[in-house]
C-alpha atoms as a PDB file:
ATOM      1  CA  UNK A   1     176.488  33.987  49.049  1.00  0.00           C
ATOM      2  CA  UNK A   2     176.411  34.086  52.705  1.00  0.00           C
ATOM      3  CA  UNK A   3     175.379  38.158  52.799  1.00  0.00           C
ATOM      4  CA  UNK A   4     172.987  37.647  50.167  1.00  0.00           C
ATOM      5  CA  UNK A   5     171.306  34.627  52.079  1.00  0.00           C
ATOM      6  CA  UNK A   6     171.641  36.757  55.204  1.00  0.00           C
ATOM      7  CA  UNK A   7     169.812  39.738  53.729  1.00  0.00           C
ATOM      8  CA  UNK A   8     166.921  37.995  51.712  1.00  0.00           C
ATOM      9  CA  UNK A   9     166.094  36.272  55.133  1.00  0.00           C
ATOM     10  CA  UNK A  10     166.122  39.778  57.224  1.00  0.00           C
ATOM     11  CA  UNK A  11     163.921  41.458  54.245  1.00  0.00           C
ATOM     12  CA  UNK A  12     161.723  37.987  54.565  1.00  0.00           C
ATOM     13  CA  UNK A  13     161.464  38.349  58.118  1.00  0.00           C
ATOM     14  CA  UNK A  14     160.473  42.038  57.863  1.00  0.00           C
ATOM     15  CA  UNK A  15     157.768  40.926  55.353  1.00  0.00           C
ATOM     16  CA  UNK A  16     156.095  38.239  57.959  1.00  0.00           C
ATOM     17  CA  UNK A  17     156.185  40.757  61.034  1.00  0.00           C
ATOM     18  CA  UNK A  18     154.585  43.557  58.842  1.00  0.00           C
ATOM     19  CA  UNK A  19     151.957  41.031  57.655  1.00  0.00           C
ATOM     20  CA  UNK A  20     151.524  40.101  61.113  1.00  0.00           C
ATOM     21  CA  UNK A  21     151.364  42.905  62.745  1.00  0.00           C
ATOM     22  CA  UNK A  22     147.776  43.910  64.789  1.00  0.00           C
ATOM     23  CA  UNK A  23     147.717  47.311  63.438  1.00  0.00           C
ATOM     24  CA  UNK A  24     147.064  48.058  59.793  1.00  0.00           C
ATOM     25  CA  UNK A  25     146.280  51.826  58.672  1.00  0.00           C
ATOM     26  CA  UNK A  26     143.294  52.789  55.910  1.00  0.00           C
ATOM     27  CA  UNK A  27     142.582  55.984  54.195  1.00  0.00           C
ATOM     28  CA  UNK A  28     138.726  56.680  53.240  1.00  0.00           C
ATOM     29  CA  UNK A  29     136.613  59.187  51.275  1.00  0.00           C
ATOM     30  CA  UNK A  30     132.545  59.549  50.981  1.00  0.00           C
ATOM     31  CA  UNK A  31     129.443  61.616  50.668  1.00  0.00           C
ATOM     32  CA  UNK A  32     126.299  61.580  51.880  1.00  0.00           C
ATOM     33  CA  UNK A  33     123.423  63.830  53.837  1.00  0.00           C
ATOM     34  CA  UNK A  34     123.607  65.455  57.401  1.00  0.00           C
ATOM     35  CA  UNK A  35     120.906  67.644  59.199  1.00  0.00           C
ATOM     36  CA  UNK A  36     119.800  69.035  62.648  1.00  0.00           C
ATOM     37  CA  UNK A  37     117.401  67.490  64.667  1.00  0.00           C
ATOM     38  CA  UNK A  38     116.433  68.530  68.547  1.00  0.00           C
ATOM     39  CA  UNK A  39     113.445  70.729  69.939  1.00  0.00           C
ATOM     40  CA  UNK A  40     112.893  73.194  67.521  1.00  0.00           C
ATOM     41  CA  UNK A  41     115.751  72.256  65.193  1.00  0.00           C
ATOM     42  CA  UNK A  42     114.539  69.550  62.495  1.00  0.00           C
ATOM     43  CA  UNK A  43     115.788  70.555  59.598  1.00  0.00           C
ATOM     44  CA  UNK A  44     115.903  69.535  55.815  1.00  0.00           C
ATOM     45  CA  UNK A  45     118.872  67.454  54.932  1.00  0.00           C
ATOM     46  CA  UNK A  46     122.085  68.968  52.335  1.00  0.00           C
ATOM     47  CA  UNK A  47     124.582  67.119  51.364  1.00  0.00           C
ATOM     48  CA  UNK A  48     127.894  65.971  53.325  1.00  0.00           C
ATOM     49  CA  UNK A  49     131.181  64.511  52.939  1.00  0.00           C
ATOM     50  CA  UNK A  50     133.947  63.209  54.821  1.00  0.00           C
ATOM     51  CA  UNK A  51     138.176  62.405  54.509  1.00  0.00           C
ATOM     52  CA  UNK A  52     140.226  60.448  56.919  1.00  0.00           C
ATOM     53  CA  UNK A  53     142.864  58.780  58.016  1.00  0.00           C
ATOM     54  CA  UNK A  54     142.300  55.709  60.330  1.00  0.00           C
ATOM     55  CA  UNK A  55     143.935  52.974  62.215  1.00  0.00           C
ATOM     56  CA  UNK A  56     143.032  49.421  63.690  1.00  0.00           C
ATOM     57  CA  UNK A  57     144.398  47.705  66.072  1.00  0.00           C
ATOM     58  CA  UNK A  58     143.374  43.746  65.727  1.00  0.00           C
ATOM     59  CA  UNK A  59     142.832  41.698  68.862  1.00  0.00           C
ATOM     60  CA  UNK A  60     141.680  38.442  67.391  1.00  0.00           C
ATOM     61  CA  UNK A  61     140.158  37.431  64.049  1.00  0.00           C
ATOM     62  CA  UNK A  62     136.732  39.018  64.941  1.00  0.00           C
ATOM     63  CA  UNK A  63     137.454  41.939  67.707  1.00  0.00           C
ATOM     64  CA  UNK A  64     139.313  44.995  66.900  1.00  0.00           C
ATOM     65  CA  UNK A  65     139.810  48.511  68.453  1.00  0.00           C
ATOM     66  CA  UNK A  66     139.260  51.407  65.431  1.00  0.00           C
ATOM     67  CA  UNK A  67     140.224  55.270  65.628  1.00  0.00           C
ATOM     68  CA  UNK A  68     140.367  58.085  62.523  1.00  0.00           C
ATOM     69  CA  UNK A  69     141.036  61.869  62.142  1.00  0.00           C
ATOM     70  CA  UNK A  70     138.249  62.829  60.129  1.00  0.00           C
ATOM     71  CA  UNK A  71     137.390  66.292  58.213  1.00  0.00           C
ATOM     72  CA  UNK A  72     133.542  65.986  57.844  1.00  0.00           C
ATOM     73  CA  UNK A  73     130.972  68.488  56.762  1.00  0.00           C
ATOM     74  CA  UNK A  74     127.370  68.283  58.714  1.00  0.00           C
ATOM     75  CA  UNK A  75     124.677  71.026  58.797  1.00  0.00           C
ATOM     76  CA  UNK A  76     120.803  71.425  57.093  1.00  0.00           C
ATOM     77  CA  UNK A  77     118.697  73.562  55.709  1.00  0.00           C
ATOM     78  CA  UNK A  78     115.775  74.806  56.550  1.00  0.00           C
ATOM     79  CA  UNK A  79     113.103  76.391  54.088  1.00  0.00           C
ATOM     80  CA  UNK A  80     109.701  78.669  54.343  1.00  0.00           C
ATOM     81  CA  UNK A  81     108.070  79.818  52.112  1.00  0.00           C
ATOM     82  CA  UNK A  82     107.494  83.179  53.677  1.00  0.00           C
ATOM     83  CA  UNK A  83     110.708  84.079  55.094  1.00  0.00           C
ATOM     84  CA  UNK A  84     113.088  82.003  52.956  1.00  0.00           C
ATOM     85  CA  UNK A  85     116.239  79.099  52.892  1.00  0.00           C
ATOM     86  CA  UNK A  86     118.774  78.980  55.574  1.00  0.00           C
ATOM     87  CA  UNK A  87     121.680  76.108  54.966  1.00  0.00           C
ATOM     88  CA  UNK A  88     123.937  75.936  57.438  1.00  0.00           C
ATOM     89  CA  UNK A  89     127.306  74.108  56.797  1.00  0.00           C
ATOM     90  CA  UNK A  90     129.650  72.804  59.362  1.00  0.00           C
ATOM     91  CA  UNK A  91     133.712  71.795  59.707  1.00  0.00           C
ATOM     92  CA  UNK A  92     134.568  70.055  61.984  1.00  0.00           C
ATOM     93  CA  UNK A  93     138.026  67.902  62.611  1.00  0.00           C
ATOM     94  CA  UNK A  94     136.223  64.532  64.534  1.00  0.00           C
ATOM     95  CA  UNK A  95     137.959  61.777  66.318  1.00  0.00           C
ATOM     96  CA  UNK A  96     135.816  58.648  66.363  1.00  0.00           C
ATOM     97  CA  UNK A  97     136.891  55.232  68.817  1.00  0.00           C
ATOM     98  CA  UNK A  98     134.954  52.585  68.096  1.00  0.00           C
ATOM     99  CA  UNK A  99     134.421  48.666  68.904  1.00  0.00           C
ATOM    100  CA  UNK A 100     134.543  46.770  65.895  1.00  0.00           C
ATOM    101  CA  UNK A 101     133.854  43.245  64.564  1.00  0.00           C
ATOM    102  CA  UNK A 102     134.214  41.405  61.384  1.00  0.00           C
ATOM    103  CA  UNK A 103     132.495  38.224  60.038  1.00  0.00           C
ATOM    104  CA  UNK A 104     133.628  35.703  57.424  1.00  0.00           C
ATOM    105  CA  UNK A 105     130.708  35.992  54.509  1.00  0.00           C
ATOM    106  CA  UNK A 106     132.796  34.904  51.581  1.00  0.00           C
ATOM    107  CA  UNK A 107     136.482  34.183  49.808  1.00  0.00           C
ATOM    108  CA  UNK A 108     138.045  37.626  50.766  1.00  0.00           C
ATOM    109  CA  UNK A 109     134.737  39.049  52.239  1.00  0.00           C
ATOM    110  CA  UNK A 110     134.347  40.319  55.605  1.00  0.00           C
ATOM    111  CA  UNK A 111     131.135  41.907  57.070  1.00  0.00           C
ATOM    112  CA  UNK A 112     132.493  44.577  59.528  1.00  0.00           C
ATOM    113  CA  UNK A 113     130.254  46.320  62.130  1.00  0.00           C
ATOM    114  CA  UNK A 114     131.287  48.881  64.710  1.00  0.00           C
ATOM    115  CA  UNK A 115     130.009  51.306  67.082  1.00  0.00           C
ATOM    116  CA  UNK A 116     130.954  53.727  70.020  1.00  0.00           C
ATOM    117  CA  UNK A 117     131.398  57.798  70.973  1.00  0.00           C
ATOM    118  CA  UNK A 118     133.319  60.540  68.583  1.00  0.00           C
ATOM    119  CA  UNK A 119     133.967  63.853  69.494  1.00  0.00           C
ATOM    120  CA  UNK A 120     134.570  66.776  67.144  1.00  0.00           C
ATOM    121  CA  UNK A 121     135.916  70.093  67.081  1.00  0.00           C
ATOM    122  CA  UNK A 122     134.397  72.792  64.093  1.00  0.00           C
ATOM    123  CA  UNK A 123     137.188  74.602  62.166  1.00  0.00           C
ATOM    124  CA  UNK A 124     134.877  76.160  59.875  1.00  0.00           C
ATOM    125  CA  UNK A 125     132.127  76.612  57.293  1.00  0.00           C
ATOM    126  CA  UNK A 126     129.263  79.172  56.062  1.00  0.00           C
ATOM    127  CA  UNK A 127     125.793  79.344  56.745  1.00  0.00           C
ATOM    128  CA  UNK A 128     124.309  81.030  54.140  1.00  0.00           C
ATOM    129  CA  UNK A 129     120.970  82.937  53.598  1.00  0.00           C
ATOM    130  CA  UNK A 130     118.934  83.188  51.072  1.00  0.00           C
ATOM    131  CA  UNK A 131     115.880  85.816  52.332  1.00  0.00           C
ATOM    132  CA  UNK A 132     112.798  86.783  50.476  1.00  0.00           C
ATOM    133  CA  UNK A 133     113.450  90.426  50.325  1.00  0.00           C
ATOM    134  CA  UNK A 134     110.539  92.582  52.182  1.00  0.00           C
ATOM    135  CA  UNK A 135     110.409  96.822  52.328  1.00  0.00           C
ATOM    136  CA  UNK A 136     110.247  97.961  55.874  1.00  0.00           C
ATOM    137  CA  UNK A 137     108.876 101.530  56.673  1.00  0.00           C
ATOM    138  CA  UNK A 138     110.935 104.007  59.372  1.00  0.00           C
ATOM    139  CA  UNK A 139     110.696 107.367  59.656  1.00  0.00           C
ATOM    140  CA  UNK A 140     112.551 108.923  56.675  1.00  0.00           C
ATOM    141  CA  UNK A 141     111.164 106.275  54.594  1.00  0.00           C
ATOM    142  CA  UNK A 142     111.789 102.586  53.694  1.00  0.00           C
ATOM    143  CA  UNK A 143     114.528  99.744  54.614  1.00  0.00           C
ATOM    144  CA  UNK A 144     114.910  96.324  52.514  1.00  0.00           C
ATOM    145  CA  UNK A 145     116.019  93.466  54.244  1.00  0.00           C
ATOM    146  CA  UNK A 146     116.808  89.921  53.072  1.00  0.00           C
ATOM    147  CA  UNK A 147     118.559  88.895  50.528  1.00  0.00           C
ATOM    148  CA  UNK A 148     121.785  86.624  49.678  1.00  0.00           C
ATOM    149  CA  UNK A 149     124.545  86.555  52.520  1.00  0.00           C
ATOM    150  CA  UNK A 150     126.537  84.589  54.386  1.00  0.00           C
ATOM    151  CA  UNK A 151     128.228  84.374  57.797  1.00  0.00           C
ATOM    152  CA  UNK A 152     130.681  81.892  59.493  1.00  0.00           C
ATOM    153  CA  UNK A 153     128.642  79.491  61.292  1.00  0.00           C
ATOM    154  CA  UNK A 154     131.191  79.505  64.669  1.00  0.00           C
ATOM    155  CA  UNK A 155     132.007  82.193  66.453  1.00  0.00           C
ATOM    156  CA  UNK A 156     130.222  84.475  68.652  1.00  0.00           C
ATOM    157  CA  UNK A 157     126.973  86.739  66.836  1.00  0.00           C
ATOM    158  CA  UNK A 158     128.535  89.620  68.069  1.00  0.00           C
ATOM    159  CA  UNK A 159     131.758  89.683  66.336  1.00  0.00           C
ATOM    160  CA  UNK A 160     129.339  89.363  62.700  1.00  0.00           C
ATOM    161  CA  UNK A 161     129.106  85.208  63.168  1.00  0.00           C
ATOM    162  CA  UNK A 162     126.290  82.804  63.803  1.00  0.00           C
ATOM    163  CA  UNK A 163     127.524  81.775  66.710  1.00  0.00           C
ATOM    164  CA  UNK A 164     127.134  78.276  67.160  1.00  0.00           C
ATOM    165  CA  UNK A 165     129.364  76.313  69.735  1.00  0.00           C
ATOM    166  CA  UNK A 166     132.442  74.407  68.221  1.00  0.00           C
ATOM    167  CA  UNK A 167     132.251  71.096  70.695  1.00  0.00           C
ATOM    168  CA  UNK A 168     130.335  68.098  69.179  1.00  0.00           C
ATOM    169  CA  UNK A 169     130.367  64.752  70.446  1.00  0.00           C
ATOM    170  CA  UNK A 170     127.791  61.788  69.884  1.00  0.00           C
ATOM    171  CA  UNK A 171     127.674  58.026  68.871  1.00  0.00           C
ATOM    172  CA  UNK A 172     128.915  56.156  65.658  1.00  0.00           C
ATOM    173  CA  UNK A 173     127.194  53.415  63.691  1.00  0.00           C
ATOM    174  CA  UNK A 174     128.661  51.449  61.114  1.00  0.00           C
ATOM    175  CA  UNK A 175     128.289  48.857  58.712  1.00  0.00           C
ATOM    176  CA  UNK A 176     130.621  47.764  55.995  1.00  0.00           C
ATOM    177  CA  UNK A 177     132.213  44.821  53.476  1.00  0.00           C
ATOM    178  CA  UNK A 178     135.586  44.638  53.309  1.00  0.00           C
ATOM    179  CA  UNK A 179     136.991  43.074  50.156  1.00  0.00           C
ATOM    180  CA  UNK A 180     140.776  42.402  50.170  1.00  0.00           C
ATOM    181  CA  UNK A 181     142.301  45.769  51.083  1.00  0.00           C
ATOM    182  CA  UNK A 182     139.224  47.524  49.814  1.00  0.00           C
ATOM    183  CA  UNK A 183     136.528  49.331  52.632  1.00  0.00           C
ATOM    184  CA  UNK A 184     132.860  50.022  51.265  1.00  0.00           C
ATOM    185  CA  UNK A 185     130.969  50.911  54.435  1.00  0.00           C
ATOM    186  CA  UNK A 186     128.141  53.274  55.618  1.00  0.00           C
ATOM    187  CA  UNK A 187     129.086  55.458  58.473  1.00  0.00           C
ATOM    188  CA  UNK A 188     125.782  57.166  60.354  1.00  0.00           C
ATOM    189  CA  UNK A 189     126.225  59.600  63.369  1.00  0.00           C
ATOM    190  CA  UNK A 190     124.004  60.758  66.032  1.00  0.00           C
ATOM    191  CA  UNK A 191     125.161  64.265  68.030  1.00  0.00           C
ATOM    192  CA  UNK A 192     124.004  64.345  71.422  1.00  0.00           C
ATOM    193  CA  UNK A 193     125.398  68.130  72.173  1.00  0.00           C
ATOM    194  CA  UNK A 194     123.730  70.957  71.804  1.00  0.00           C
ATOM    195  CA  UNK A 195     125.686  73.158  68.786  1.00  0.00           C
ATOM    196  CA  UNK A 196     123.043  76.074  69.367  1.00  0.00           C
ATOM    197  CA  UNK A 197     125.696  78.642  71.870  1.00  0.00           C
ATOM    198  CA  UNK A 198     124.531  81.840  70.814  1.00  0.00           C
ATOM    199  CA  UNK A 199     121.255  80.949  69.011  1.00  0.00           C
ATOM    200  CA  UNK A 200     120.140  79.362  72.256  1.00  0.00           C
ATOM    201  CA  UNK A 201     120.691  82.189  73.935  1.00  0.00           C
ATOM    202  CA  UNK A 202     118.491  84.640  72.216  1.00  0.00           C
ATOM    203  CA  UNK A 203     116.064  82.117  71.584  1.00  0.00           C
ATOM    204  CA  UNK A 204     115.425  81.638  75.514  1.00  0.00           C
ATOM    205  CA  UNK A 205     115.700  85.749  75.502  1.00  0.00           C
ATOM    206  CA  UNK A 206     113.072  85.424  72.972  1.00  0.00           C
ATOM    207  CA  UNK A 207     111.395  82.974  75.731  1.00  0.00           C
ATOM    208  CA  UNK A 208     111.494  79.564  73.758  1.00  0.00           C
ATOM    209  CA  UNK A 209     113.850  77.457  76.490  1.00  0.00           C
ATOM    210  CA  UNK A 210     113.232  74.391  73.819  1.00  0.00           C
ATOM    211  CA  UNK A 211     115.681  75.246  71.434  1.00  0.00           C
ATOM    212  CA  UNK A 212     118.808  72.640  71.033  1.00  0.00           C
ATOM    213  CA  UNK A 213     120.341  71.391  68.034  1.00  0.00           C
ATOM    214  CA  UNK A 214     122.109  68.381  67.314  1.00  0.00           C
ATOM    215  CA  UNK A 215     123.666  67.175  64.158  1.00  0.00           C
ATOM    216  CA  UNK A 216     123.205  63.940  62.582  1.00  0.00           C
ATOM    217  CA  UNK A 217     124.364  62.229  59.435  1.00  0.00           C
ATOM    218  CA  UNK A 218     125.044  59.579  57.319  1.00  0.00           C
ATOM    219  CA  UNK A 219     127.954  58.960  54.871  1.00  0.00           C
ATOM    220  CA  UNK A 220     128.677  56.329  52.170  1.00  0.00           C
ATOM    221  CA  UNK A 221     132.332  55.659  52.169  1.00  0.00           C
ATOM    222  CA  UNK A 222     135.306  53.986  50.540  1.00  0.00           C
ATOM    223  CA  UNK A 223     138.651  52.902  52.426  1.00  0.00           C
ATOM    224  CA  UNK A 224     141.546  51.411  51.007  1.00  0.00           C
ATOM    225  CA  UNK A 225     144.073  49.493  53.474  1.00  0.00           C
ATOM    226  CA  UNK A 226     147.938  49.950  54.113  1.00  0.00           C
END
């Protein structure tokens, strides 16, 4: 009797530190729009997504520290009618630190709000053309260009790629309810780097200096906690 006392106290006791413990761990999904924005940049929004693993560390019952490794798409599209659509889709692996606070609103209800920098690395994605095909005359005849293609949106435009930078950073807003273990929140980000690299190049070749964007987005999302 005495080892089975013994033991349903230690599992007890394990069960009261874990609930105690400052640091609880959520996983989240969620979609929702991105674009570009910057001199010469504004583009149409497409849609977005993002998956992620995050943790909290709790410093009271209304302050708490928040991190996450995040796999997010961001990008636009941009569309004329005499040249055709461009859509431009992004990877990037982001790390987000952010200030957080959460207010009583109900039985089980919290309203959480937090804020601060992220910085991002892209790992990937397309941007993909859709031209409005025109003949062009040379000497031994005619050339058609446009069309449907695609090329990796990092990487440098000589080695075939579009050749946008793969450093992001910016600022995080959010707003949520947390219900129980449950997360429903809206995340929005603002970029403050310029993603143009290559692009930026040729477009101050081509003598426009003005050209720099910047991503921005905003994703619906839902979190469950560990």
């Amino acid at each position: 009797m005495k080892k089975i006392a013994l033991t349903l106290s230690f599992i007890l006791f394990v069960f009261v530190a874990n609930a105690q413990s400052p640091v609880s761990f959520q996983a989240k999904a969620g979609v929702g729009v991105s674009s570009l924005w910057g001199k010469n940049a504004d583009s149409n929004a497409k849609f977005a997504y993002k998956l992620g693993v995050s943790m909290e560390y709790t410093f009271n019952n209304t302050w708490a520290l928040q991190t996450a490794l995040n796999f997010a798409s961001k990008g636009g599209e941009d569309k004329e009618d005499q040249i055709g659509t461009v859509t431009m889709n992004e990877l990037y692996l982001e790390l987000p630190i952010l200030a957080a606070a959460r207010f009583n609103i109900g039985t089980n209800t919290k309203l959480i709000i937090n804020a601060g920098p992220y910085i991002a690395c892209g790992v990937g994605g397309k941007t993909k053309f859709d031209l409005i095909e025109k003949n062009i005359p040379t000497s031994t005849g005619y050339i058609t260009i446009g069309g449907k293609f695609d090329v990796d949106t990092f990487g440098k435009i000589s080695d075939g790629n579009l050749g946008c930078n793969r450093f992001d950073a910016g600022a995080c807003l959010g707003i949520g309810i947390e219900y129980q273990k449950f997360v429903f929140a809206i995340d929005n980000q603002l970029g403050l780097v310029n993603i143009g690299g290559d692009l930026g190049d040729i477009a101050k070749y081509l003598g426009d200096e003005s050209f720099s964007p910047k991503n921005i987005s905003s994703v619906l999302t839902i979190g469950y906690k560990f």
